[in-house]
PDB file of N, CA and C in Angstrom:
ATOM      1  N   UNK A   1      67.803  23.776  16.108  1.00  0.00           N
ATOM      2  CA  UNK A   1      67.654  24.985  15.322  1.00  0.00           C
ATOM      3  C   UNK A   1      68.967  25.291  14.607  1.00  0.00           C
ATOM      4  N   UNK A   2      69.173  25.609  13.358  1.00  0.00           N
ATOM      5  CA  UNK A   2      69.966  25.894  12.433  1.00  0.00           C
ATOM      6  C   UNK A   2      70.406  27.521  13.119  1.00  0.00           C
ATOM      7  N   UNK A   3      71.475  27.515  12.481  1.00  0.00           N
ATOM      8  CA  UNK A   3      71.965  28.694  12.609  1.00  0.00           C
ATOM      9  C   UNK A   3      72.112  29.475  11.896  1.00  0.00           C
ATOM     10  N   UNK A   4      72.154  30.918  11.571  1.00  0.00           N
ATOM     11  CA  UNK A   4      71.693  31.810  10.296  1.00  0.00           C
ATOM     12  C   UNK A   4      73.058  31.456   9.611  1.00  0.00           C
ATOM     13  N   UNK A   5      72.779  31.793   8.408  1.00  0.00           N
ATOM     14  CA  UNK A   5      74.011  32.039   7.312  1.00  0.00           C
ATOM     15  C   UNK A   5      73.924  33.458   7.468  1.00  0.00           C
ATOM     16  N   UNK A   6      75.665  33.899   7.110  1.00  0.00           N
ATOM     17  CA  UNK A   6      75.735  35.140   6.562  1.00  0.00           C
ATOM     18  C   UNK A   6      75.008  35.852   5.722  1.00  0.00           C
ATOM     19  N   UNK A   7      74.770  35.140   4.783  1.00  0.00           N
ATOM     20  CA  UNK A   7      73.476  35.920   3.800  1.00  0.00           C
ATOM     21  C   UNK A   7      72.411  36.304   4.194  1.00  0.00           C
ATOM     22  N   UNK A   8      71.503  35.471   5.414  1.00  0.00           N
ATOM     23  CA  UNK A   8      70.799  35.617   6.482  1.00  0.00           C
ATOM     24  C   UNK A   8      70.601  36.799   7.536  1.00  0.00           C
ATOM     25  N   UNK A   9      71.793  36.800   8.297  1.00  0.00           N
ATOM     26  CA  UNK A   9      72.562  37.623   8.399  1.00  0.00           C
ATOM     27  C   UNK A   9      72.417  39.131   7.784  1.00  0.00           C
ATOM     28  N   UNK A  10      73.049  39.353   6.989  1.00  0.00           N
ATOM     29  CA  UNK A  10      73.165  40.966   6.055  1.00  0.00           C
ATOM     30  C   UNK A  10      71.184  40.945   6.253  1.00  0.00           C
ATOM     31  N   UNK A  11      71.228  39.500   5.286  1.00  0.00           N
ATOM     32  CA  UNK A  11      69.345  40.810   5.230  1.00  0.00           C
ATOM     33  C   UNK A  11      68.761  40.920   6.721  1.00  0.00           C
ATOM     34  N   UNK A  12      68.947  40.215   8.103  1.00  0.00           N
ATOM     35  CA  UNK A  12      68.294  40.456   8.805  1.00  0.00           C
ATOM     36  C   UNK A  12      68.996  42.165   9.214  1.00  0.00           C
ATOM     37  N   UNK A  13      70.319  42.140   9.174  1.00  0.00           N
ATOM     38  CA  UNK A  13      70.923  43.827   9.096  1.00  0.00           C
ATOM     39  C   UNK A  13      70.180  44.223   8.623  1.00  0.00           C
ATOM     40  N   UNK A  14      69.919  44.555   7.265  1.00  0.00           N
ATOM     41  CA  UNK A  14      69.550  45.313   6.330  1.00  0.00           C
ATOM     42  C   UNK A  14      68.197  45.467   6.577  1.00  0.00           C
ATOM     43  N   UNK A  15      67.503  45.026   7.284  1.00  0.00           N
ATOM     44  CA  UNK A  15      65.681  45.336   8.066  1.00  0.00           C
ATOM     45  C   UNK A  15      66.145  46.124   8.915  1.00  0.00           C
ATOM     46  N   UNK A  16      66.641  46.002   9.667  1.00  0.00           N
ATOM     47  CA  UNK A  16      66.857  46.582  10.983  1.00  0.00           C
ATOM     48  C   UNK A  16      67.527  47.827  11.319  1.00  0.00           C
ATOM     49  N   UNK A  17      67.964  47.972  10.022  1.00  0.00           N
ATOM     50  CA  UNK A  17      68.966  49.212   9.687  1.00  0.00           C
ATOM     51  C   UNK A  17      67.876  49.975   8.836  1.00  0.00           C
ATOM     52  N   UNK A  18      66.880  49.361   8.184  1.00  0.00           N
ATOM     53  CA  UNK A  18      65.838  50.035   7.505  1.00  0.00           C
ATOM     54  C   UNK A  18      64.746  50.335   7.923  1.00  0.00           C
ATOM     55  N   UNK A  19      64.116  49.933   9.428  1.00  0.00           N
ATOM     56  CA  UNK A  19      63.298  50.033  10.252  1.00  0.00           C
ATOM     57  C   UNK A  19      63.761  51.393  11.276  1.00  0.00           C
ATOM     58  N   UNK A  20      65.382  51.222  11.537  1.00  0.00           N
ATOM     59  CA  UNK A  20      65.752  52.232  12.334  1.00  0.00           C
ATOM     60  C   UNK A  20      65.730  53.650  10.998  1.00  0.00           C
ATOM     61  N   UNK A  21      65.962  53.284  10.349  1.00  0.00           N
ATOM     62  CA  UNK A  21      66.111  54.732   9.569  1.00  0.00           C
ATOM     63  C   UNK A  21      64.024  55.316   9.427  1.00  0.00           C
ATOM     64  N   UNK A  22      63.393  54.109   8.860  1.00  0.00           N
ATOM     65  CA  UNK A  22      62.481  54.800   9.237  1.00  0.00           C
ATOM     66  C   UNK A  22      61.254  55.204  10.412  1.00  0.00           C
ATOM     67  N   UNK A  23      61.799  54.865  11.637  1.00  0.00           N
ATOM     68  CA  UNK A  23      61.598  55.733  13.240  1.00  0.00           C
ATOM     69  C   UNK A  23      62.327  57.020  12.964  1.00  0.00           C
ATOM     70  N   UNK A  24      63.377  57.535  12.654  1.00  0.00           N
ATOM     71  CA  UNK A  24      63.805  58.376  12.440  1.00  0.00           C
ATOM     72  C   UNK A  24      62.989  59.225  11.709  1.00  0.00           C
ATOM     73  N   UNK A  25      62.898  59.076  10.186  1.00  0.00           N
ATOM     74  CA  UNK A  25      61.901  59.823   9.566  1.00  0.00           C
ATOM     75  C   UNK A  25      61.132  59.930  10.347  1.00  0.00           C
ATOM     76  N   UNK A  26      60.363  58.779  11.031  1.00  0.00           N
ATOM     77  CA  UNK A  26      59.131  59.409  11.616  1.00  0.00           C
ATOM     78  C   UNK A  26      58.979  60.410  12.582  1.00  0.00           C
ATOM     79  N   UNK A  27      60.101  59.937  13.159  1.00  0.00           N
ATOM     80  CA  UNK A  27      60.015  61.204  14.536  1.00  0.00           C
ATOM     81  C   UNK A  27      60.559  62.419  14.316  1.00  0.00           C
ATOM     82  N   UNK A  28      61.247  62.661  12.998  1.00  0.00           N
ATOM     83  CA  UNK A  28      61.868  64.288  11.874  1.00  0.00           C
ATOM     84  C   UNK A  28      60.346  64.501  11.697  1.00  0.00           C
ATOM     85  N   UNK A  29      59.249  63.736  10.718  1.00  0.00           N
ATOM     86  CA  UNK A  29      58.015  64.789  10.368  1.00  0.00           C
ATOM     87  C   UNK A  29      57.443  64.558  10.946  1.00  0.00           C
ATOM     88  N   UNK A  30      57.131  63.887  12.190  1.00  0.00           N
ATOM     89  CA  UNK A  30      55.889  63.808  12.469  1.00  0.00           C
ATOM     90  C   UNK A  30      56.505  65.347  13.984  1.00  0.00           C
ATOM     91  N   UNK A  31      57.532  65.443  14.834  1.00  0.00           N
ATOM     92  CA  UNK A  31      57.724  66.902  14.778  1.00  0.00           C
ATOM     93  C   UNK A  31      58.141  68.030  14.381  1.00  0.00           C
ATOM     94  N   UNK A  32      58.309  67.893  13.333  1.00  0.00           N
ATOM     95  CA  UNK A  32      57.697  68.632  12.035  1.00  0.00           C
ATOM     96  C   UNK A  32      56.377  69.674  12.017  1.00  0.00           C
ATOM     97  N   UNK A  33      55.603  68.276  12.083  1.00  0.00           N
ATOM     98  CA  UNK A  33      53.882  68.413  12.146  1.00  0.00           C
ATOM     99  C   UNK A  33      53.813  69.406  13.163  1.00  0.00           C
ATOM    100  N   UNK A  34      53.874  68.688  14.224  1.00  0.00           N
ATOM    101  CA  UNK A  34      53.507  69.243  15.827  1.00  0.00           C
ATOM    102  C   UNK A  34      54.108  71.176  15.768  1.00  0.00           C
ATOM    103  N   UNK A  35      55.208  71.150  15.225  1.00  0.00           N
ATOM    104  CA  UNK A  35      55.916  72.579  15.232  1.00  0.00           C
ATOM    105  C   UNK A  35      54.970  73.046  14.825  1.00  0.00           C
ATOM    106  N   UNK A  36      54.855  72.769  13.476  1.00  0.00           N
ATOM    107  CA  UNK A  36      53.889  73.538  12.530  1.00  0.00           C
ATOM    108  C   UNK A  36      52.437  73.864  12.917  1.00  0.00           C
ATOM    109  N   UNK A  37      51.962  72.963  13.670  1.00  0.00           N
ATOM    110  CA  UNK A  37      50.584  73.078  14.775  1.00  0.00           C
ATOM    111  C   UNK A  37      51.053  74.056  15.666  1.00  0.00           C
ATOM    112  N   UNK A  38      51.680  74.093  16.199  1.00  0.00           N
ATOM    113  CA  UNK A  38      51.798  74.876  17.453  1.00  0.00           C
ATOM    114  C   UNK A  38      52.135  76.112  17.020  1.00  0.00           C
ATOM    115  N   UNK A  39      53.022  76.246  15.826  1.00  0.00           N
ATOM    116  CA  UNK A  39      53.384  77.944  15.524  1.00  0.00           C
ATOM    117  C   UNK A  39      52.293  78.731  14.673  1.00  0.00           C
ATOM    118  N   UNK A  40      51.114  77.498  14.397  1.00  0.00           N
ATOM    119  CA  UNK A  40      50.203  78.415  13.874  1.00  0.00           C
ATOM    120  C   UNK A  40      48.746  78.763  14.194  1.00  0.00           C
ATOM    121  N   UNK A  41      49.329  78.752  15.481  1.00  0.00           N
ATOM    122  CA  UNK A  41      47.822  78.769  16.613  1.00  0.00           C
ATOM    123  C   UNK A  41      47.727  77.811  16.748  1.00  0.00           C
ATOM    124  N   UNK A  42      48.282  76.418  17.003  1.00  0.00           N
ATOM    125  CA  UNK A  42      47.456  75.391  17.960  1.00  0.00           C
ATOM    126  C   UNK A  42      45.905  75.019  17.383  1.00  0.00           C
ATOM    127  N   UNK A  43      44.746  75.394  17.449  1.00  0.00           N
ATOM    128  CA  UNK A  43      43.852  74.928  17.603  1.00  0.00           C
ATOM    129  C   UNK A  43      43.210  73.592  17.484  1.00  0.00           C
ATOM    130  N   UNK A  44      42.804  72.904  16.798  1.00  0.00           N
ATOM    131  CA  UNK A  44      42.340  71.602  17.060  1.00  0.00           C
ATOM    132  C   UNK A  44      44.138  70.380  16.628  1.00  0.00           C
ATOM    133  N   UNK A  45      44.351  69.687  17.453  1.00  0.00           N
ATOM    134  CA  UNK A  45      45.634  68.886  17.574  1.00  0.00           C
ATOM    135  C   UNK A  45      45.801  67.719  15.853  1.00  0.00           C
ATOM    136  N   UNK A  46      45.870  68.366  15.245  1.00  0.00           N
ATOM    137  CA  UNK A  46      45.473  67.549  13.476  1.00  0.00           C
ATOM    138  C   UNK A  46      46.652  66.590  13.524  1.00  0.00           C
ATOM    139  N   UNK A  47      47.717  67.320  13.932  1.00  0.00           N
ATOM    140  CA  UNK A  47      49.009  66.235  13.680  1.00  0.00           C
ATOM    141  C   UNK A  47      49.163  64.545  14.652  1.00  0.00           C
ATOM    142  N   UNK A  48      47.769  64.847  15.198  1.00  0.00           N
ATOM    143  CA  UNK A  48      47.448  63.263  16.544  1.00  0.00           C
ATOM    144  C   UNK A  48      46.938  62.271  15.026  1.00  0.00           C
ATOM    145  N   UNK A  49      46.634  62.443  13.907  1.00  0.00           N
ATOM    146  CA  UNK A  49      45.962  61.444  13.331  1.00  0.00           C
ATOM    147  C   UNK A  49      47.557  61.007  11.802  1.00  0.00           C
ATOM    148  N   UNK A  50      48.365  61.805  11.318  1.00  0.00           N
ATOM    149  CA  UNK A  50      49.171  60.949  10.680  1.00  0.00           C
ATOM    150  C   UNK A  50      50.293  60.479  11.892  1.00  0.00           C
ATOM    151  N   UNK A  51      50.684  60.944  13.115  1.00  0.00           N
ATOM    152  CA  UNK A  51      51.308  60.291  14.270  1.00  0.00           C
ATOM    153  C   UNK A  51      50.487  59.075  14.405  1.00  0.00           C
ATOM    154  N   UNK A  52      49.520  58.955  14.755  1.00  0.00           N
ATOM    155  CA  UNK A  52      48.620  57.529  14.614  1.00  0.00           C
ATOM    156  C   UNK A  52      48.644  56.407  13.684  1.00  0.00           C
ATOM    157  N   UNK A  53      48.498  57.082  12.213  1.00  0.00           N
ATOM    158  CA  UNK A  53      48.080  56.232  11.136  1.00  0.00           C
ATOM    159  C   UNK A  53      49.896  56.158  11.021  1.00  0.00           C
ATOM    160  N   UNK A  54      50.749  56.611  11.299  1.00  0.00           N
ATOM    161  CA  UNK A  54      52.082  56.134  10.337  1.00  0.00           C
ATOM    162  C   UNK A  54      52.791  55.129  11.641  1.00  0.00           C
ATOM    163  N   UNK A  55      51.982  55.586  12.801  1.00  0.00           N
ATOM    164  CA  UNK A  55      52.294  54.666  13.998  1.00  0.00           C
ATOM    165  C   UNK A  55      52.264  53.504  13.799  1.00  0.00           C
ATOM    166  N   UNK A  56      51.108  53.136  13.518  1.00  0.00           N
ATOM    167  CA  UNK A  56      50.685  51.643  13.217  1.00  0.00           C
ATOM    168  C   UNK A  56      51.561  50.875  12.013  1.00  0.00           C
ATOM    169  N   UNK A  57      51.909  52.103  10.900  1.00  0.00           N
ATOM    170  CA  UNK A  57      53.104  50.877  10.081  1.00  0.00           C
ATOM    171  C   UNK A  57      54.094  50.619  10.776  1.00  0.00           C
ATOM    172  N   UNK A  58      54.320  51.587  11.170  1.00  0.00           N
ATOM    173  CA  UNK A  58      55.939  51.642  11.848  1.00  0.00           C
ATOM    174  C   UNK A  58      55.873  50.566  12.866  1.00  0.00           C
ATOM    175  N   UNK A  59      54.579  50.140  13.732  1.00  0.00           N
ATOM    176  CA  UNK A  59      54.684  49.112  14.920  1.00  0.00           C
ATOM    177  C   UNK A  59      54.988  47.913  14.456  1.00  0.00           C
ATOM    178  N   UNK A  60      53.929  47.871  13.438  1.00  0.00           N
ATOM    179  CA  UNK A  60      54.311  46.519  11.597  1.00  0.00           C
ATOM    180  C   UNK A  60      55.463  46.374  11.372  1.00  0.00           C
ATOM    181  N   UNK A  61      56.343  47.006  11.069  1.00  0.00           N
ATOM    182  CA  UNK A  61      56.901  47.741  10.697  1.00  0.00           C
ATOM    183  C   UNK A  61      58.330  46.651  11.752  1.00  0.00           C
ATOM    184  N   UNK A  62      58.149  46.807  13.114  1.00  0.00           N
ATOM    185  CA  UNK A  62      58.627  46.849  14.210  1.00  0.00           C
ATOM    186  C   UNK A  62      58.501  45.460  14.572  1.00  0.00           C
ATOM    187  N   UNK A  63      57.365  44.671  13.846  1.00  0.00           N
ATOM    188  CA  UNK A  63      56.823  43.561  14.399  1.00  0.00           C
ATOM    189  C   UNK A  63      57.603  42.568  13.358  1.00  0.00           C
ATOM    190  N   UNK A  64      57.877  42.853  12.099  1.00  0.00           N
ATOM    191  CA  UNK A  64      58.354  41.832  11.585  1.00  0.00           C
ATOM    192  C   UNK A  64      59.678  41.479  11.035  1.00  0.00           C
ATOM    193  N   UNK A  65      60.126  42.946  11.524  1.00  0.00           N
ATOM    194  CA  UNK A  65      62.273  42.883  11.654  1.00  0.00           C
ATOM    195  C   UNK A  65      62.912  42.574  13.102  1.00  0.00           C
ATOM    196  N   UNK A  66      62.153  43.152  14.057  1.00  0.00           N
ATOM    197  CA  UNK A  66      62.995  42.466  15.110  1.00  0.00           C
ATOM    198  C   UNK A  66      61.884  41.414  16.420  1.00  0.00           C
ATOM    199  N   UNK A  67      60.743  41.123  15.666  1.00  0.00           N
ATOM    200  CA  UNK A  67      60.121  40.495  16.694  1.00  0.00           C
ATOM    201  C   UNK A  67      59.334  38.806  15.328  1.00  0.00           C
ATOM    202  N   UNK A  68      60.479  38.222  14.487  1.00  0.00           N
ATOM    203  CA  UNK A  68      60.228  37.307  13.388  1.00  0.00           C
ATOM    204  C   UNK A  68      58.852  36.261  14.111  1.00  0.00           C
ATOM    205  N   UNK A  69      57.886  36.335  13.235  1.00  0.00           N
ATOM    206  CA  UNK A  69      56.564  35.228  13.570  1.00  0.00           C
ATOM    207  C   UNK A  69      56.881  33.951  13.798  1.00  0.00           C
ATOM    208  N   UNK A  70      56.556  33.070  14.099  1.00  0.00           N
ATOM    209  CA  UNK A  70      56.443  31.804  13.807  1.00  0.00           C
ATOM    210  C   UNK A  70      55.379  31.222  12.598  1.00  0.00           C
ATOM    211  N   UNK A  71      54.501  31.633  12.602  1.00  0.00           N
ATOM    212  CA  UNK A  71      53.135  32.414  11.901  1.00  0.00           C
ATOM    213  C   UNK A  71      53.626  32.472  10.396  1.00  0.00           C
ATOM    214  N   UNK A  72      54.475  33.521  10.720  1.00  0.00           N
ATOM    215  CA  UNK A  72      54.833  33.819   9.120  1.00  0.00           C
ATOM    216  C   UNK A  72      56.549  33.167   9.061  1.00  0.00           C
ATOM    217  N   UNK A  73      57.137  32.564   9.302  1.00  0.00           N
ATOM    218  CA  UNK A  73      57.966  31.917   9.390  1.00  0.00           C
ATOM    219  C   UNK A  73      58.008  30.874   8.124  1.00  0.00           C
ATOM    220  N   UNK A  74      59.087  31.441   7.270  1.00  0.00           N
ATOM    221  CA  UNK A  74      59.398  30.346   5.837  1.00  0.00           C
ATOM    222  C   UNK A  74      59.800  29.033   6.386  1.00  0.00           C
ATOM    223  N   UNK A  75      60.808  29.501   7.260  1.00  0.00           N
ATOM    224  CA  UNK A  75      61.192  28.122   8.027  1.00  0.00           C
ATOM    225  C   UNK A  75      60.612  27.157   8.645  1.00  0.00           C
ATOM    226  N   UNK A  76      59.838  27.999   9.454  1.00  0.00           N
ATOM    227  CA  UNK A  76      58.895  26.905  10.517  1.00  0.00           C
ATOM    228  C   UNK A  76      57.657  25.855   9.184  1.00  0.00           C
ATOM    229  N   UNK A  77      57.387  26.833   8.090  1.00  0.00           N
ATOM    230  CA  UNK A  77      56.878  25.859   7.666  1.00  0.00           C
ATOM    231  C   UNK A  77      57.201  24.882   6.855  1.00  0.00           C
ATOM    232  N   UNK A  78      58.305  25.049   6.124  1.00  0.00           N
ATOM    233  CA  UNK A  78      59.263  23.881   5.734  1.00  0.00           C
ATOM    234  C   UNK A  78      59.378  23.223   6.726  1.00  0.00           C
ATOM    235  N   UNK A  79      59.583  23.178   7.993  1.00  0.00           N
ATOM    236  CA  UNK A  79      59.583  21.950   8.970  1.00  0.00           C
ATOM    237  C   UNK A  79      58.578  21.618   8.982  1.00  0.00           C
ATOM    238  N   UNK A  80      57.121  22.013   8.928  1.00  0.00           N
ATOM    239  CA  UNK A  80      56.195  21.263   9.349  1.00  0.00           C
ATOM    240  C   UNK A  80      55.662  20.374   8.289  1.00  0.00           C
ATOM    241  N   UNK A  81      56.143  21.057   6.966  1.00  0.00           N
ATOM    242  CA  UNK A  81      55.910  20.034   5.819  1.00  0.00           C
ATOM    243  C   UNK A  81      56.487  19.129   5.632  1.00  0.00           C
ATOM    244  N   UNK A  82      58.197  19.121   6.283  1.00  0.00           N
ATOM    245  CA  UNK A  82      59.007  18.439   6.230  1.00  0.00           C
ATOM    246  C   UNK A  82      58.240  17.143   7.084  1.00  0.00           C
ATOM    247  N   UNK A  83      57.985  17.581   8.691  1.00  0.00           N
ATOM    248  CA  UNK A  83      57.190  16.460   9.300  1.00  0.00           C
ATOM    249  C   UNK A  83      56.140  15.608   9.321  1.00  0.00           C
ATOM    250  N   UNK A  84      55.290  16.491   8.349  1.00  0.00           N
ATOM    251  CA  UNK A  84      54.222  15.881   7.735  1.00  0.00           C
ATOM    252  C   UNK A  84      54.089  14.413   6.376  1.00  0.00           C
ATOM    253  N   UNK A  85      55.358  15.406   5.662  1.00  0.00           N
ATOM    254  CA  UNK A  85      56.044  13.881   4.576  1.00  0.00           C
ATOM    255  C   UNK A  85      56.413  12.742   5.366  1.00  0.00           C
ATOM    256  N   UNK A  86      57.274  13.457   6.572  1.00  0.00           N
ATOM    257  CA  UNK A  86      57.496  11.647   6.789  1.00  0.00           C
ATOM    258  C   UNK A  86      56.622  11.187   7.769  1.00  0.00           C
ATOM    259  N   UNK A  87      55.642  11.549   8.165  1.00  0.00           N
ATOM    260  CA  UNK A  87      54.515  10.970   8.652  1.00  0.00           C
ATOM    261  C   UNK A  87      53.959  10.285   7.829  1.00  0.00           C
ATOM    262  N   UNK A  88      53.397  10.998   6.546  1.00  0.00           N
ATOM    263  CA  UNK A  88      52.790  10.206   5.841  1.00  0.00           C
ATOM    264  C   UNK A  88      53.793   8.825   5.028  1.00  0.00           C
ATOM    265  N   UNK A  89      54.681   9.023   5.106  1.00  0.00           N
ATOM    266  CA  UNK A  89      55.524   7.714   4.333  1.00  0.00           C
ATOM    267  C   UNK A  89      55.347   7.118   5.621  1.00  0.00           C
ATOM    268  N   UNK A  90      56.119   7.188   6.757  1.00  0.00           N
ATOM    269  CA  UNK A  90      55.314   6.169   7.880  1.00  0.00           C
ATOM    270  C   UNK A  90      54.260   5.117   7.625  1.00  0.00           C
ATOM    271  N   UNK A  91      53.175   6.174   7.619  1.00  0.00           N
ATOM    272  CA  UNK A  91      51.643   5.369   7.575  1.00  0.00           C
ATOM    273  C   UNK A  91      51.570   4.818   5.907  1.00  0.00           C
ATOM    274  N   UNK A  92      52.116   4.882   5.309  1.00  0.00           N
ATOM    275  CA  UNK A  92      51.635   3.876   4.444  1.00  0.00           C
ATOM    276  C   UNK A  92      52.784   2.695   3.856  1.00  0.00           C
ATOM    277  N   UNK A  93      53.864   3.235   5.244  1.00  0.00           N
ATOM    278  CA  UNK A  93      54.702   1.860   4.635  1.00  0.00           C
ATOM    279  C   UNK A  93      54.173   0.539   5.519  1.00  0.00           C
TER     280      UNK A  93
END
């Protein structure tokens, strides 16, 4: 396995520094929301469905700056194409 370049590097920073900033936002409005539910009578819990729906980017969100696919991996598939060329020059030399 290769080792990152600096350039590599900064942008994997630069996700991770942009993922943390937006958990932050999320957890500024989404209690926000909840205040605003609760100081105006409570009654049915409304702020459980954009906590939900902005949940799920944010897990996305979460899944592809600090947990990288193999799946979606630029790299992994340049290797496998890479292995595949010289397979095929193999078999037909």
């Amino acid at each position: 396995m290769q080792s990152p370049t600096d350039t590599q590097l900064h942008e994997l920073a630069r996700k991770r520094v942009e993922f943390r900033t937006h958990l932050i936002v999320y957890c500024v409005i989404n209690s926000v929301l909840w205040i605003l539910w609760f100081v105006t009578g409570k009654g049915y819990p409304w702020p459980v469905w954009p906590l939900a729906g902005w949940g799920v980017g944010l897990f996305f969100h979460y899944m592809f700056d600090y947990r990288p696919s193999r799946l979606l991996s630029e790299e992994e598939e340049y290797k496998k194409l890479k292995r595949e060329m010289e397979e095929h020059k193999q078999v037909t030399q």
